[in-house]
C-alpha atoms as a PDB file:
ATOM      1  CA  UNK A   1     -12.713   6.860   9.997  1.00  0.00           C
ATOM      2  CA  UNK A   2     -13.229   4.579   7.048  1.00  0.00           C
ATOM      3  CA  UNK A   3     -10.213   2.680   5.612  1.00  0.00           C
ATOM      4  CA  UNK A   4      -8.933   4.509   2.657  1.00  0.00           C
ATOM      5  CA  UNK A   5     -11.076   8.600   3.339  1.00  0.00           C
ATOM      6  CA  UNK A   6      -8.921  11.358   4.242  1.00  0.00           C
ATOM      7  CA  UNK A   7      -8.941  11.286   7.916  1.00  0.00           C
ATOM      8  CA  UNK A   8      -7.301   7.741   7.574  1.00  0.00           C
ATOM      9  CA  UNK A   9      -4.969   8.555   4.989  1.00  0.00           C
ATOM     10  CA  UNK A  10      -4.056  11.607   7.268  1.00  0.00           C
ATOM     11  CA  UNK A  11      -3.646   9.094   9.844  1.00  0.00           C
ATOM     12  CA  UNK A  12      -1.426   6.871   8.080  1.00  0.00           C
ATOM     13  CA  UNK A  13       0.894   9.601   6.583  1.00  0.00           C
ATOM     14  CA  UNK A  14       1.437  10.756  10.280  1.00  0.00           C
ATOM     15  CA  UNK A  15       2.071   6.732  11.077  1.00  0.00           C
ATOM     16  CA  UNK A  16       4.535   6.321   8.248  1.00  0.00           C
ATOM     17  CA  UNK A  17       6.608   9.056   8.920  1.00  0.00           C
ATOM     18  CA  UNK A  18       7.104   8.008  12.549  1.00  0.00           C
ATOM     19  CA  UNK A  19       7.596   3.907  11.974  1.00  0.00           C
ATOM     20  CA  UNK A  20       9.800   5.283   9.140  1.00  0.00           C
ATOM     21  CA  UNK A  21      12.383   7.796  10.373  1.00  0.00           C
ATOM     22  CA  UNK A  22      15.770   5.913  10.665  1.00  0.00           C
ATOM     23  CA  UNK A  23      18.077   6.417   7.830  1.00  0.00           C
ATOM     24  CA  UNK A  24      18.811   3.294   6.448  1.00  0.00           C
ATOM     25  CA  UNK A  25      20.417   1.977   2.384  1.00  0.00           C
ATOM     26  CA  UNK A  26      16.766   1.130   1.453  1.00  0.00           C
ATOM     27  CA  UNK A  27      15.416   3.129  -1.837  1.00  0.00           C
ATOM     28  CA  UNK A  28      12.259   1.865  -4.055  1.00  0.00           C
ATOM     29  CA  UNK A  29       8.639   3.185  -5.214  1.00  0.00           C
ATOM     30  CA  UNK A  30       6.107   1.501  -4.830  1.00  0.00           C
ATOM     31  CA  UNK A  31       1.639   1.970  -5.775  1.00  0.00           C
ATOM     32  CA  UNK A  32      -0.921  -0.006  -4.117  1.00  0.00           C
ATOM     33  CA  UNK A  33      -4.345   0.144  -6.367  1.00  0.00           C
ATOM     34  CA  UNK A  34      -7.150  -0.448  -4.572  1.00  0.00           C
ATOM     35  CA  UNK A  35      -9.908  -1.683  -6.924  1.00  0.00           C
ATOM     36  CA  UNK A  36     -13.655  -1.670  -6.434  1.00  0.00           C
ATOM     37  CA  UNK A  37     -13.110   0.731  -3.341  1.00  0.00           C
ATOM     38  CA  UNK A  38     -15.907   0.575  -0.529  1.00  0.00           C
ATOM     39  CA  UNK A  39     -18.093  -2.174  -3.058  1.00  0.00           C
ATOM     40  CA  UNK A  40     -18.127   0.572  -5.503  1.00  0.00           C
ATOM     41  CA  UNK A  41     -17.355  -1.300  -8.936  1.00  0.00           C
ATOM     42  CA  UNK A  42     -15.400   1.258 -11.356  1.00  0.00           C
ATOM     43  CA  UNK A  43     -14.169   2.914  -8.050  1.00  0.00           C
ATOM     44  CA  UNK A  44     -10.323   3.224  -7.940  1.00  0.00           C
ATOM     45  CA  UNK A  45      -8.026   4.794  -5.580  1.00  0.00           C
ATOM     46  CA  UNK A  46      -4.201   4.864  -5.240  1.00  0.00           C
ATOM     47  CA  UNK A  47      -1.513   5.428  -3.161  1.00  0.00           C
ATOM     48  CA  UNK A  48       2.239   5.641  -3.813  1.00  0.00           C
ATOM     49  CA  UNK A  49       5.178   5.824  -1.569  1.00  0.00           C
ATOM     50  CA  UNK A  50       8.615   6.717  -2.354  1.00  0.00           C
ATOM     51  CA  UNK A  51      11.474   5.278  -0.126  1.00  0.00           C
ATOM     52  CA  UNK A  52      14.606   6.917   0.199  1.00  0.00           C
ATOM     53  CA  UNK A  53      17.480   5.668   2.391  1.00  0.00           C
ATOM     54  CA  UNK A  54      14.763   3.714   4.209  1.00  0.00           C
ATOM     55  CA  UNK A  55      13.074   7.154   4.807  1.00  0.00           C
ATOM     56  CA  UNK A  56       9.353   7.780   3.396  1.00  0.00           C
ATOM     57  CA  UNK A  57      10.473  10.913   1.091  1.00  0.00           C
ATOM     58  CA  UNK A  58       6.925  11.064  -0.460  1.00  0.00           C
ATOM     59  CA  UNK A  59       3.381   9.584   0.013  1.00  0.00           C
ATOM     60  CA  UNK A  60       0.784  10.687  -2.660  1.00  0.00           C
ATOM     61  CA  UNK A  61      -2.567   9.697  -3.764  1.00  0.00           C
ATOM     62  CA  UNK A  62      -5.164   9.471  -6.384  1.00  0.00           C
ATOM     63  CA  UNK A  63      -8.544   8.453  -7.641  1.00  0.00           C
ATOM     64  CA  UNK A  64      -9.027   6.323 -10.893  1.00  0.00           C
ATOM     65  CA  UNK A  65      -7.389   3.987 -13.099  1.00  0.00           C
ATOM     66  CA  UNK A  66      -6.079   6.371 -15.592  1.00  0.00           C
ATOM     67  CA  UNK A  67      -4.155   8.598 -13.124  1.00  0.00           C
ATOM     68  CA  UNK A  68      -2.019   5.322 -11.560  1.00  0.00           C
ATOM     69  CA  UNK A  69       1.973   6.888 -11.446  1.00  0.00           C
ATOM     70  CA  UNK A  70       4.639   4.881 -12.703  1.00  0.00           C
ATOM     71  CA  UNK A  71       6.824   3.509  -9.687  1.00  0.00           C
ATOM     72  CA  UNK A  72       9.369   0.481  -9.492  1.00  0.00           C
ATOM     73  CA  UNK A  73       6.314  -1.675  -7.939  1.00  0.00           C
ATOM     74  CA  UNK A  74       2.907  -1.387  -8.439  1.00  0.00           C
ATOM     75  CA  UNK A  75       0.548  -3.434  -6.807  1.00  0.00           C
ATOM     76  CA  UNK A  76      -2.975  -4.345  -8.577  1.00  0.00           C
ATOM     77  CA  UNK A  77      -5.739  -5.545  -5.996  1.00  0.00           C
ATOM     78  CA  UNK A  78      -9.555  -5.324  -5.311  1.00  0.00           C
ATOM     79  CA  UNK A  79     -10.324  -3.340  -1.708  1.00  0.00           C
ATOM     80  CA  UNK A  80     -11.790  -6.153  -0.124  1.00  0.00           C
ATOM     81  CA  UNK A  81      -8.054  -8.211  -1.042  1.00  0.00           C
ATOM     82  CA  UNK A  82      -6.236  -5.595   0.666  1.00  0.00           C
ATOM     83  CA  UNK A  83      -8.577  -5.273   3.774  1.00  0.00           C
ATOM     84  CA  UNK A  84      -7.805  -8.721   3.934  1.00  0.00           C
ATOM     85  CA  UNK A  85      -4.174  -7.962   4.121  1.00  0.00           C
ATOM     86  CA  UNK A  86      -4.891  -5.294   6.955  1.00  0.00           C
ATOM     87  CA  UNK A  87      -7.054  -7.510   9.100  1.00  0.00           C
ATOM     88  CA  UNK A  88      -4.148 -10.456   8.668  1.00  0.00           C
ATOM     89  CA  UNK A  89      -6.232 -12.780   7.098  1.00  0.00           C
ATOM     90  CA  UNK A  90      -4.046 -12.993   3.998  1.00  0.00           C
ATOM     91  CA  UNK A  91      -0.619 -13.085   3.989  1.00  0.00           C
ATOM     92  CA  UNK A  92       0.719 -10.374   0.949  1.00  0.00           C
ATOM     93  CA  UNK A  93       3.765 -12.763  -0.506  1.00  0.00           C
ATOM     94  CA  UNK A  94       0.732 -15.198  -0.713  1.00  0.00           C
ATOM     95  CA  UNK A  95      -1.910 -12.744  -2.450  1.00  0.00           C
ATOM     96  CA  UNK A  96       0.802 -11.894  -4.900  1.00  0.00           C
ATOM     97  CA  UNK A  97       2.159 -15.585  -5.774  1.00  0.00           C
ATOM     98  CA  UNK A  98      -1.580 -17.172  -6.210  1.00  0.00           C
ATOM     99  CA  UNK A  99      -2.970 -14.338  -8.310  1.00  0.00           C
ATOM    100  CA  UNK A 100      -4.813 -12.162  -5.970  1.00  0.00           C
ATOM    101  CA  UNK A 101      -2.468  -9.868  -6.777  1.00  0.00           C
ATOM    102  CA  UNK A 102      -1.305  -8.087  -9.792  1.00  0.00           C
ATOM    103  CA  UNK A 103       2.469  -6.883  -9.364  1.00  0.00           C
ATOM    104  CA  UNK A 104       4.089  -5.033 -11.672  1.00  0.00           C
ATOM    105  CA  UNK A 105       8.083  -4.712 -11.044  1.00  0.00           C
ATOM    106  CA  UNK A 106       9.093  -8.433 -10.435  1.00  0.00           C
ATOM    107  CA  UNK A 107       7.782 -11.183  -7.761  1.00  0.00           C
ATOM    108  CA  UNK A 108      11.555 -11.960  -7.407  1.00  0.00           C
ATOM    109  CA  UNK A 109      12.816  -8.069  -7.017  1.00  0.00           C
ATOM    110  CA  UNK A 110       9.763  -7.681  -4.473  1.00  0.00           C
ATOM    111  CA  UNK A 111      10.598 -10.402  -2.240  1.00  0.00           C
ATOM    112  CA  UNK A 112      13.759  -8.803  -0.194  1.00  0.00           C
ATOM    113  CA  UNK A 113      11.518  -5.955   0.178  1.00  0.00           C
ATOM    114  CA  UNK A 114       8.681  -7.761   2.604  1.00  0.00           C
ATOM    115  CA  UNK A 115       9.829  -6.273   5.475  1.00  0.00           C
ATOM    116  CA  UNK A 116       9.231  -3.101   4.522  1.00  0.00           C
ATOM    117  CA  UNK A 117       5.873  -3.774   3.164  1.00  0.00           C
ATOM    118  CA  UNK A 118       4.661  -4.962   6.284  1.00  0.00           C
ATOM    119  CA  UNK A 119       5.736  -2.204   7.978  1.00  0.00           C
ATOM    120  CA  UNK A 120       3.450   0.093   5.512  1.00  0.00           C
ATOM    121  CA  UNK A 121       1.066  -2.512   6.471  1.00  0.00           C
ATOM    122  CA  UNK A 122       1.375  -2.498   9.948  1.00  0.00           C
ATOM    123  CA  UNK A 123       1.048   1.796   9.547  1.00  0.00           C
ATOM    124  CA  UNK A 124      -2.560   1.371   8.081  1.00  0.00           C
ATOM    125  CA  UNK A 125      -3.687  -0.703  11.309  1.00  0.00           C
ATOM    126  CA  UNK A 126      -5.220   2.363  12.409  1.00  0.00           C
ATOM    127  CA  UNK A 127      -7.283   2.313  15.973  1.00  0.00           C
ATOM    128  CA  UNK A 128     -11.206   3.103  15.237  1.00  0.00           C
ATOM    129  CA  UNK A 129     -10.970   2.270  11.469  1.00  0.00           C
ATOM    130  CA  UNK A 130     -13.799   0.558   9.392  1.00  0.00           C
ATOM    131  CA  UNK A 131     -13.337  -1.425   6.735  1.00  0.00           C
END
């Protein structure tokens, strides 16, 4: 499975609703934009996740710029940035503070909510995927 097709992404929605099932005060939106996906200049794919009561209450995705949902957070990147991210060879908080990142929603509002992104990181560690 490739990083980002739909047997990953079925995957990961299977991995986020088990590392996320404890009820918990946490609620926020947030859209990762991958840019460039698989080398393929132009090519843009999306996926948001809404968190209620530190609960995944909805994971959706898209293809292309245009189509990008609103959310509290959204997170601007090229593919190979976030693969980067995956494979722990860049730390997020850094990617975001020197630029490699575009976030939308507030460096400052984001920060208390690391933890929870690395979990949704940790969930696309998938066994037997390419990047």
């Amino acid at each position: 499975m490739k990083f980002l097709d739909d047997a990953w992404y079925q995957a990961h929605v299977e991995k986020i609703h088990q590392v996320f099932a404890v009820p918990g005060s946490l609620n926020t939106q947030l859209v990762e934009v991958y840019r460039n996906v698989w080398g393929e200049v132009g090519h843009t794919r999306w996926i948001k996740y809404v968190v209620e009561n530190t609960m995944i209450q909805e994971i959706t995705r898209g293809e292309g710029e245009d189509t990008v949902p609103q959310a509290a957070f959204r997170c601007f990147g090229d593919y190979r940035s976030y693969v980067s991210v995956c494979q722990r060879k860049l730390d997020p908080k850094l990617g975001i503070l020197g630029g490699v990142f575009k976030l939308e929603g507030g460096v400052m509002a984001a920060m208390p909510l690391l933890p929870t992104y690395d979990k949704l990181t940790a969930c696309k560690r998938l066994e037997g995927t390419e990047f």
